[in-house]
Protein backbone atom coordinates (compact mmCIF):
# COMPACT_ATOMS: atom_id res chain seq x y z
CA UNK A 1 -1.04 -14.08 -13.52
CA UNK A 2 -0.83 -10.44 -15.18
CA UNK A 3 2.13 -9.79 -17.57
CA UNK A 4 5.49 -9.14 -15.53
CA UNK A 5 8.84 -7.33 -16.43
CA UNK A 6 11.88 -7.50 -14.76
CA UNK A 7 13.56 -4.54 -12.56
CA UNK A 8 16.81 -5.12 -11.48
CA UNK A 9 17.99 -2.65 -9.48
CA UNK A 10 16.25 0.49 -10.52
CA UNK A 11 16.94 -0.20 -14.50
CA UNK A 12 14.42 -1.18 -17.03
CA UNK A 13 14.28 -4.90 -17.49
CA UNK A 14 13.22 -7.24 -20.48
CA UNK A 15 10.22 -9.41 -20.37
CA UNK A 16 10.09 -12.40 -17.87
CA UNK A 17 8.00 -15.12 -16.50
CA UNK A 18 7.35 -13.19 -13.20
CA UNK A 19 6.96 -15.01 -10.06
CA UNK A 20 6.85 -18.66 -11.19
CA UNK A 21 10.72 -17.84 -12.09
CA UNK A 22 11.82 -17.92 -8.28
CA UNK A 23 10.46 -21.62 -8.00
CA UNK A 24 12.76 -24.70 -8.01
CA UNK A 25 16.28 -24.33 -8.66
CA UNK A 26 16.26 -20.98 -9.80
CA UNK A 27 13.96 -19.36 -6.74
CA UNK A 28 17.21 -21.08 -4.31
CA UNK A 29 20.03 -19.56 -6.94
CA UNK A 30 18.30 -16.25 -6.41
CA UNK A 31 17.86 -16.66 -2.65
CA UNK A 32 21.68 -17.65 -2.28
CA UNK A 33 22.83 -14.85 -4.75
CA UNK A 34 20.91 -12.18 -2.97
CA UNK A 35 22.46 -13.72 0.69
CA UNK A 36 25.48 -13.64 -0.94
CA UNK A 37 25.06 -9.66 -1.98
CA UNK A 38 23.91 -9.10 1.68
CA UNK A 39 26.93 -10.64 2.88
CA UNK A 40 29.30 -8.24 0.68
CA UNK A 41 27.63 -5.05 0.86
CA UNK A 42 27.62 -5.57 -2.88
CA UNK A 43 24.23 -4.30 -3.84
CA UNK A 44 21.42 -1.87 -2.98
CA UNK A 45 17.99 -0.78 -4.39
CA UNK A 46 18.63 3.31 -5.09
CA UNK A 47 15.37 5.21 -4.30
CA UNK A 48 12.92 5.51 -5.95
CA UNK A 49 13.58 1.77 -6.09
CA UNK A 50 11.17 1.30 -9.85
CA UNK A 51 10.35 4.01 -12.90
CA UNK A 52 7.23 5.70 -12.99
CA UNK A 53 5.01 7.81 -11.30
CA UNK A 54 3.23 5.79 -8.40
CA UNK A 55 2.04 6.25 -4.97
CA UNK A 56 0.46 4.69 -1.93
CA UNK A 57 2.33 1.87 -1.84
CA UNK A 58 1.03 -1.00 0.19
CA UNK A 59 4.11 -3.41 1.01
CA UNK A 60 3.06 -7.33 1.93
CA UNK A 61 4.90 -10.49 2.08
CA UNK A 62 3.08 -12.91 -0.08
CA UNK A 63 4.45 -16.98 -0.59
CA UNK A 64 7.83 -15.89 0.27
CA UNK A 65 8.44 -12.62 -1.70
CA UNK A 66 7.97 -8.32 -1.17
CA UNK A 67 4.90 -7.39 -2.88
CA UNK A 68 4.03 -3.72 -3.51
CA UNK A 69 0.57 -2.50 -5.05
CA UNK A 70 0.97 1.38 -5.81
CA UNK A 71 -1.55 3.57 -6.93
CA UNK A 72 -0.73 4.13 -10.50
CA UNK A 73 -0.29 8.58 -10.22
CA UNK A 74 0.87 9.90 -13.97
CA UNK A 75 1.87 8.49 -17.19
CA UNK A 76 5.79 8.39 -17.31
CA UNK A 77 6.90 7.71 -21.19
CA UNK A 78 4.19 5.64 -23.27
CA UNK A 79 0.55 5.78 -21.13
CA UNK A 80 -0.43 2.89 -19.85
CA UNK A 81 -4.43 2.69 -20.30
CA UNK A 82 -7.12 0.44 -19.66
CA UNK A 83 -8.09 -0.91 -23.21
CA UNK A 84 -12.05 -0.12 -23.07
CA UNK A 85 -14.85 0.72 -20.54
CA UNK A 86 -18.27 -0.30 -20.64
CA UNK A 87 -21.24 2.12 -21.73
CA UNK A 88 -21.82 2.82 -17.82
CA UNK A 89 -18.03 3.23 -17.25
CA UNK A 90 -17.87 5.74 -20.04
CA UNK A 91 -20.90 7.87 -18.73
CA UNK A 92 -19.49 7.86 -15.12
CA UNK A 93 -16.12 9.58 -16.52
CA UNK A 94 -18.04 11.88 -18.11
CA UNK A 95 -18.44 13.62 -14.26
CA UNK A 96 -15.90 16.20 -13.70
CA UNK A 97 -13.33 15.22 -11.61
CA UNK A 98 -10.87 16.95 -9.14
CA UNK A 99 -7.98 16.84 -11.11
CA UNK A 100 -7.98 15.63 -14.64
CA UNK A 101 -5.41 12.68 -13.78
CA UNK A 102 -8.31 10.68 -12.23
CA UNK A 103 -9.30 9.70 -15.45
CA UNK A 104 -5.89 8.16 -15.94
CA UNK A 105 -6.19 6.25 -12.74
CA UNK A 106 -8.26 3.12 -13.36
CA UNK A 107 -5.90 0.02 -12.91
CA UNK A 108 -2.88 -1.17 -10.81
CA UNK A 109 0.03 -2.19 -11.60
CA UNK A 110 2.25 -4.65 -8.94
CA UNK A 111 5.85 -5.29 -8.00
CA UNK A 112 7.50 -8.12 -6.27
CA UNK A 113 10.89 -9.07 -5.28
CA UNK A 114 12.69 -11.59 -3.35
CA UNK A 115 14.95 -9.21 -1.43
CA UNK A 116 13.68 -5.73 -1.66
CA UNK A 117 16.23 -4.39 -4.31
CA UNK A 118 15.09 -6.49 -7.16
CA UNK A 119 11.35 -5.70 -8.66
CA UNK A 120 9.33 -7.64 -11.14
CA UNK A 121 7.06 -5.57 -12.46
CA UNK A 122 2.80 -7.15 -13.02
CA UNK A 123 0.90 -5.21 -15.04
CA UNK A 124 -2.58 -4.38 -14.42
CA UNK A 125 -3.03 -6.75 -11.51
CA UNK A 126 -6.67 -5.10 -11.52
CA UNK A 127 -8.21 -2.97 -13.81
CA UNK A 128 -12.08 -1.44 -13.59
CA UNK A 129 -12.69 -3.76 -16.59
CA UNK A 130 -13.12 -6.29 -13.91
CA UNK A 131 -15.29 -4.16 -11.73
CA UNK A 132 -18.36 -2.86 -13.25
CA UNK A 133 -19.26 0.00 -10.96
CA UNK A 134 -15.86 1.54 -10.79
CA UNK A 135 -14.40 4.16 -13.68
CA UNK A 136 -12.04 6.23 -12.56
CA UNK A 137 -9.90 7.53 -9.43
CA UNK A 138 -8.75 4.13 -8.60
CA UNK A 139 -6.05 4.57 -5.56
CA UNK A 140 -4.70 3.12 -2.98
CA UNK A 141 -4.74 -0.98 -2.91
CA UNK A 142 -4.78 -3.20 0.31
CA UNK A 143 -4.29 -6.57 -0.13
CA UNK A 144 -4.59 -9.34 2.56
CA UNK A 145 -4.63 -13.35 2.36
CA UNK A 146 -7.79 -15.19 3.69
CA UNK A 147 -9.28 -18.12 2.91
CA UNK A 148 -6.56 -19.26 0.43
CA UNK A 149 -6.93 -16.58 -1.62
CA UNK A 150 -5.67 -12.67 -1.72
CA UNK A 151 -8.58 -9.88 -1.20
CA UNK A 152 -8.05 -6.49 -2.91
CA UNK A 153 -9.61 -3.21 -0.57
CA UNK A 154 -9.10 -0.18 -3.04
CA UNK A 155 -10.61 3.43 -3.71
CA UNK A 156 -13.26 4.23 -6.50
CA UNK A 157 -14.52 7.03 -8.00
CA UNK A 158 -13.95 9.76 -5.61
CA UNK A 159 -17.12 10.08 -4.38
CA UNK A 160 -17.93 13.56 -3.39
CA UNK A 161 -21.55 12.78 -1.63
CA UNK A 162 -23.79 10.16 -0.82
CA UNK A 163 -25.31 10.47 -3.85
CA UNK A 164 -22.61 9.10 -6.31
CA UNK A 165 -21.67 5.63 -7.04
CA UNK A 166 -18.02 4.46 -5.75
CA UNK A 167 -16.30 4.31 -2.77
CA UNK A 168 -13.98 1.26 -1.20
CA UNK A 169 -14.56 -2.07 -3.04
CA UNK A 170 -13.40 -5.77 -2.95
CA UNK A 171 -11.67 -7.61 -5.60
CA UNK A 172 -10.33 -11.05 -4.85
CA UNK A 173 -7.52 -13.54 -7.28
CA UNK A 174 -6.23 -16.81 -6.37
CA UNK A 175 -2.61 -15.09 -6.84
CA UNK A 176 -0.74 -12.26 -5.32
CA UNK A 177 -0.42 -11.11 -8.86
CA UNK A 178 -3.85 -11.27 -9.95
CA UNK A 179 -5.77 -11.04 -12.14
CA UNK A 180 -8.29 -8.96 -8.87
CA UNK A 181 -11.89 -9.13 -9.85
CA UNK A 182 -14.59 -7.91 -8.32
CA UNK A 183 -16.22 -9.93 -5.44
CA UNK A 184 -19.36 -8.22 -4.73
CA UNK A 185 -20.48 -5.94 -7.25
CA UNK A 186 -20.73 -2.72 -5.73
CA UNK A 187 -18.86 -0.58 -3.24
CA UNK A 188 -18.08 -2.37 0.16
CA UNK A 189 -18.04 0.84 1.90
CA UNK A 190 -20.35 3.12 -0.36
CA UNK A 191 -21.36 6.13 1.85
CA UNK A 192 -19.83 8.90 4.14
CA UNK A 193 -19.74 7.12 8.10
CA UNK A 194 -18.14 10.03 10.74
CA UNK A 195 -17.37 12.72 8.40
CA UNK A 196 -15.50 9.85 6.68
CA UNK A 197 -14.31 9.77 2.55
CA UNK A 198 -14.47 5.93 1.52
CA UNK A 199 -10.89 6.19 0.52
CA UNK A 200 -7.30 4.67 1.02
CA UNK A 201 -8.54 0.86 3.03
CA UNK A 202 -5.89 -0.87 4.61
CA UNK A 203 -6.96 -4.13 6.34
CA UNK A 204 -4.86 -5.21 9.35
CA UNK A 205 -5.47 -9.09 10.91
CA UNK A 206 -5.19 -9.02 14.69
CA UNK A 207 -3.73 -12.11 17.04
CA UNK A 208 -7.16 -13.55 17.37
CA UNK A 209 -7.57 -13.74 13.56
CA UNK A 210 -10.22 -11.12 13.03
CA UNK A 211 -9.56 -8.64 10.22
CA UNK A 212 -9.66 -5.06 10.23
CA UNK A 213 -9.93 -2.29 7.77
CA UNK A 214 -9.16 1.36 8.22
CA UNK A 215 -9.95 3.54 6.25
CA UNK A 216 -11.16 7.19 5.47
CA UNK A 217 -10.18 10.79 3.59
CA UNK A 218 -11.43 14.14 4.09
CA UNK A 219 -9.85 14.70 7.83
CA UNK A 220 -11.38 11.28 9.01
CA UNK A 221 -10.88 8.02 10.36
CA UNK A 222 -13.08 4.77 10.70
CA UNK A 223 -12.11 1.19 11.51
CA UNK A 224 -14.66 -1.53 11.01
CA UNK A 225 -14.65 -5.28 11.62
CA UNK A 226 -14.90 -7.69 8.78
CA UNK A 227 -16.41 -11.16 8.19
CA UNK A 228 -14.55 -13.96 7.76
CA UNK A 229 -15.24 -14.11 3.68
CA UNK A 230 -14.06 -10.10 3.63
CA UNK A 231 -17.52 -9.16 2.34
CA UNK A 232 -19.04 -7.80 5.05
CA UNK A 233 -19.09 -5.27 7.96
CA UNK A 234 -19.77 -6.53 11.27
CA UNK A 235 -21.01 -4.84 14.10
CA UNK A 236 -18.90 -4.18 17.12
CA UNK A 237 -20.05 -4.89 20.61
CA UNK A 238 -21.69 -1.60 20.80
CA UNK A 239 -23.65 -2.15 17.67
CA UNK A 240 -21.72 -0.03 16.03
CA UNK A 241 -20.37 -0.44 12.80
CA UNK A 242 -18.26 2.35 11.82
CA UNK A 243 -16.02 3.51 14.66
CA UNK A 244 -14.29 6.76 14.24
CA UNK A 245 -10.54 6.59 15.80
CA UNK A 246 -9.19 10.21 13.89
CA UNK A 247 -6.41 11.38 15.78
CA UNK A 248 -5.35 14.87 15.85
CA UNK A 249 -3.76 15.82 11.86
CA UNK A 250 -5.08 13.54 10.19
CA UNK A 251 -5.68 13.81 6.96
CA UNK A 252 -5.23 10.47 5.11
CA UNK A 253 -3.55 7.12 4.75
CA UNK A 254 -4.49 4.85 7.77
CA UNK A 255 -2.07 2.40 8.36
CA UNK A 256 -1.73 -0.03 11.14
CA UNK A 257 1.12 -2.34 12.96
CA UNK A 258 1.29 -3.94 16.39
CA UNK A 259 4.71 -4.92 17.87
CA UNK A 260 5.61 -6.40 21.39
CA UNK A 261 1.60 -5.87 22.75
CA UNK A 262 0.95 -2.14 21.43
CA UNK A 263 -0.78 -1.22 18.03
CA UNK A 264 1.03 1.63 16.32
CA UNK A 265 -2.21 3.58 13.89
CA UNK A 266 -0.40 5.84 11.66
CA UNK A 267 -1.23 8.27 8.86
CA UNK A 268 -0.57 11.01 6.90
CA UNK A 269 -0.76 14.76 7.49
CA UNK A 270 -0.88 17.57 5.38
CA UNK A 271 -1.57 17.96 1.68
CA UNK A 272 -0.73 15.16 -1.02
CA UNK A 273 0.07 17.78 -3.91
CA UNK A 274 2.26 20.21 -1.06
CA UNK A 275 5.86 20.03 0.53
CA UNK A 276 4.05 19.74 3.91
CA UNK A 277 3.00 16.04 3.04
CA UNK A 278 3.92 13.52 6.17
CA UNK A 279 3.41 10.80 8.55
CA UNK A 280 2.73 11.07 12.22
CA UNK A 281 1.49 8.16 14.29
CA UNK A 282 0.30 7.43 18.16
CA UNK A 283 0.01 3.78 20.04
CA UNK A 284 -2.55 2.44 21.98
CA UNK A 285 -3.66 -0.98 23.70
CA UNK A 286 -5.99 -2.43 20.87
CA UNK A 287 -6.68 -1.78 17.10
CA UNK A 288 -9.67 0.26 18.36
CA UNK A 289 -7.52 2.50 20.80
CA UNK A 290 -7.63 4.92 22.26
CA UNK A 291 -4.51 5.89 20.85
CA UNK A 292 -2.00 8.37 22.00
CA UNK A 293 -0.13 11.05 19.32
CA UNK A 294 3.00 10.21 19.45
CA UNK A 295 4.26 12.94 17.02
CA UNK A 296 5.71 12.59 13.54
CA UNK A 297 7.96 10.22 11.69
CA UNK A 298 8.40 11.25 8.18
CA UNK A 299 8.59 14.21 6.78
CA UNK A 300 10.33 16.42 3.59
CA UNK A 301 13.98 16.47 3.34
CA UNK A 302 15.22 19.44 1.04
CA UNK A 303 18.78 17.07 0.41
CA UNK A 304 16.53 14.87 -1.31
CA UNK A 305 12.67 15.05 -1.88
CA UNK A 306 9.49 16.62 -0.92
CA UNK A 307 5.93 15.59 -0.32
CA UNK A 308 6.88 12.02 1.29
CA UNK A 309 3.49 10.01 2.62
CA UNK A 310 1.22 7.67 2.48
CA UNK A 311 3.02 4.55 3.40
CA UNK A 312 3.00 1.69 4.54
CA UNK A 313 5.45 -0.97 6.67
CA UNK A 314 6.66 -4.74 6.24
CA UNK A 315 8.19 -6.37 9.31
CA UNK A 316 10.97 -9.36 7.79
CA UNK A 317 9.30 -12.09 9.01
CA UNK A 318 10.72 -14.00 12.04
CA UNK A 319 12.64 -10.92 13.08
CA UNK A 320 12.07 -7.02 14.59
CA UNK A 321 13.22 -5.87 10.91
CA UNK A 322 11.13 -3.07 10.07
CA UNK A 323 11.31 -1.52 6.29
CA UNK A 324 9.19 1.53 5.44
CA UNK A 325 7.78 1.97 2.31
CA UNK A 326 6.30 5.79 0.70
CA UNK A 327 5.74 8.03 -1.88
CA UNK A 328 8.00 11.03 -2.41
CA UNK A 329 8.19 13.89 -4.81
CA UNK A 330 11.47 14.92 -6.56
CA UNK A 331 13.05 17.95 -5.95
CA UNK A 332 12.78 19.23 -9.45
CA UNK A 333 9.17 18.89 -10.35
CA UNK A 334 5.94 20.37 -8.61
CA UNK A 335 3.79 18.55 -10.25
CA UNK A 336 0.93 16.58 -7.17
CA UNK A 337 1.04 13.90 -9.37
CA UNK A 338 5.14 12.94 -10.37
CA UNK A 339 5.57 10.92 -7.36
CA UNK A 340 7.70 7.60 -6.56
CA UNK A 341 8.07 4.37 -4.27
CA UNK A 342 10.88 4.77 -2.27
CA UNK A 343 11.74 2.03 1.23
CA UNK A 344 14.16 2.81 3.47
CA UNK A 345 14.81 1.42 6.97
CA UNK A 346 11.96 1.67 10.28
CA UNK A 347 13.83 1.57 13.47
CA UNK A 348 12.38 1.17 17.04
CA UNK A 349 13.85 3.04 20.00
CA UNK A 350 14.54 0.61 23.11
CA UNK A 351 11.20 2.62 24.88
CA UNK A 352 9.42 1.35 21.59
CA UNK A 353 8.76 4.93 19.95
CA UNK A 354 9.55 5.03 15.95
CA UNK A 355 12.66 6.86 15.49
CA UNK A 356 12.27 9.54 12.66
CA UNK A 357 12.55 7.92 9.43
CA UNK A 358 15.72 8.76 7.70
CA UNK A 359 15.09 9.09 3.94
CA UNK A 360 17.97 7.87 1.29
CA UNK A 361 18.68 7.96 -2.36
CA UNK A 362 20.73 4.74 -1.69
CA UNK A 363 17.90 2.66 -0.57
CA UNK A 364 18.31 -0.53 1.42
CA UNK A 365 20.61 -3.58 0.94
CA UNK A 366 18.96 -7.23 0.07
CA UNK A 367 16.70 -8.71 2.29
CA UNK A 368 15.75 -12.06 1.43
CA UNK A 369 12.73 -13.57 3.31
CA UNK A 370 14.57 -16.12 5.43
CA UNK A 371 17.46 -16.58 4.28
CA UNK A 372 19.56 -15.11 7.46
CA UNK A 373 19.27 -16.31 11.42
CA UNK A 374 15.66 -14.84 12.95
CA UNK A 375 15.86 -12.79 16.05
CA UNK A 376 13.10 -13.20 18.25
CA UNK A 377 9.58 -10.63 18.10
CA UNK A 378 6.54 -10.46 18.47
CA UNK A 379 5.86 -7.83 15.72
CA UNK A 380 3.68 -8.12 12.98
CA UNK A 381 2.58 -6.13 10.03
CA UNK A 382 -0.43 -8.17 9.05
């Protein structure tokens, strides 16, 4: 397992043992202290909920704990690098890139917590030192389980044309918290399909087991089926293999949920490095669609941030808890790049529409995995 610190709360913590901590008789003391928290109204995570400048944030619930996989966005205090590149690695950043942070963007970092208010940090979970092909621009991580083992989906390169190397890969660990090394040796989605960027994956497992990913930048949105070992596209009915589903706005940041029978696809609108940065969403019958707009969600508050997107959501398991986890810019920088994890509550209305997302500086109470009574659901956030 990568190297872990410690965040409790929001403050910097000293070196631990990460995850293998919360095992035994000290994984039950923290379970029971964090109830007990819940109970009193003692504690909350304050937004942004760790230090540093991240985004994207995928949330998952791995083995019992929160598990969040950021893009890694700016240096905050001492850079953290990747220690060396290979001679190809070093020639690829030679290309000119967008913006001149995408050279600083070639690892992940991790966080996991047993209640959503306490983080452990994991550095460098994956790094392009494990991935040959891929030197730069690294963004936006989805992680799923299969197979006893945890797959990595993430962004390479930011591939401009057809005729540059990068795009979505696959990286694969035995742990949650890595190390993620590469599983096929080149891009897993390498090309342009529908108008479609091979950026920001998300993979979403349906009831009948078969796993999804969505992806796509650049105003566009594919799904496509994968096989059972994550390392290939399959073809859908049709014969297609890369189904466009862009709903009107798009922009980025394809997400998907399904509670109670209907698939909620959201994304983000607008642009990443503006105030007009947001998510919107629309439902349909099927992770395919078609899917209806259903209007917005999530959006700049001037009380407290700007620029808040690409997210993602975690549904407590055995319960219709739903937690909402984004990026956000601070009110006193304009920087694209200075942006943080924040979660704050997802609520349902009784006709199942997404109530507008109300975004905090307080943050959320603990939420332990199983430690209070489950309510009966059917939703998942797989």
């Amino acid at each position: 397992v990568a190297p872990s610190r410690r965040y409790p709360l929001f403050s910097r913590g000293a070196t631990s043992k990460g995850v293998g901590e919360t095992r035994g008789r000290r994984g039950v003391r923290i379970a029971l202290t964090a109830s007990a928290l819940l109970m009193c109204g003692l504690a909350s995570a304050s937004n942004p909920i760790v230090p540093g400048w991240y985004a994207d944030p995928e949330i998952r619930v791995f083995a019992g704990r929160y598990w969040i996989y950021p893009t890694y966005s700016d240096h905050y205090g001492k850079p953290d690098v990747t220690s060396r590149f290979s001679a190809a690695q070093k020639l690829a950043r030679q290309r000119k890139t967008v913006r001149p942070s995408y050279g600083m963007q070639t690892f992940f970092n991790a966080f996991s917590s047993p209640d959503l208010v306490h983080w452990t940090k994991h550095d460098h979970v994956f790094d392009v030192r494990n991935a040959a092909w891929a030197a730069y621009a690294i963004w936006a991580p989805s992680v799923i389980q299969a197979n006893g083992r945890y797959y990595m989906f993430f962004s390479a390169n930011d591939i401009q044309s057809d005729a540059e190397l990068g795009g979505i890969g696959l990286a694969v660990s035995d742990r949650p918290g890595g190390p993620f090394k590469d599983a096929i040796g080149k891009p897993l989605v390498g090309a342009f399909h529908n108008g479609a960027q091979p950026i920001d994956p998300f993979a979403f497992r349906d009831h009948d087991g078969q796993v999804y990913l969505f992806y796509g930048g650049w105003k566009h949105c594919n799904v496509v089926r994968l096989s059972a070992d994550m390392k290939r596209i399959l073809p859908f009915a049709d014969g297609s293999k890369y189904k466009e589903v862009t709903p009107p706005g798009y922009v980025e940041g394809s997400f998907m949920i399904e509670r109670k029978g209907v698939y909620y696809l959201m994304w983000s609108e607008g642009g990443w490095t503006g105030p007009d940065y947001s998510v919107a969403y629309a439902t349909g019958p099927g992770p395919t669609g078609p899917f209806t707009p259903r209007g917005k969600i999530l959006s700049q508050d001037l009380r407290i941030a700007r620029g808040a997107g690409h997210h993602s959501v975690v549904n407590v398991p055995g319960t219709d808890d739903w937690y909402i986890a984004y990026h956000r810019r601070p009110l006193d920088t304009d920087r694209g790049e200075h942006r943080q994890i924040a979660i704050d509550r997802m609520v349902f209305a009784a006709d199942g529409r997404i109530e507008p997302v109300v975004m905090t500086d307080a943050g959320v109470t603990p939420r332990p995995i199983g430690v209070q009574k489950p309510t009966q659901s059917s939703g998942r956030a797989m």
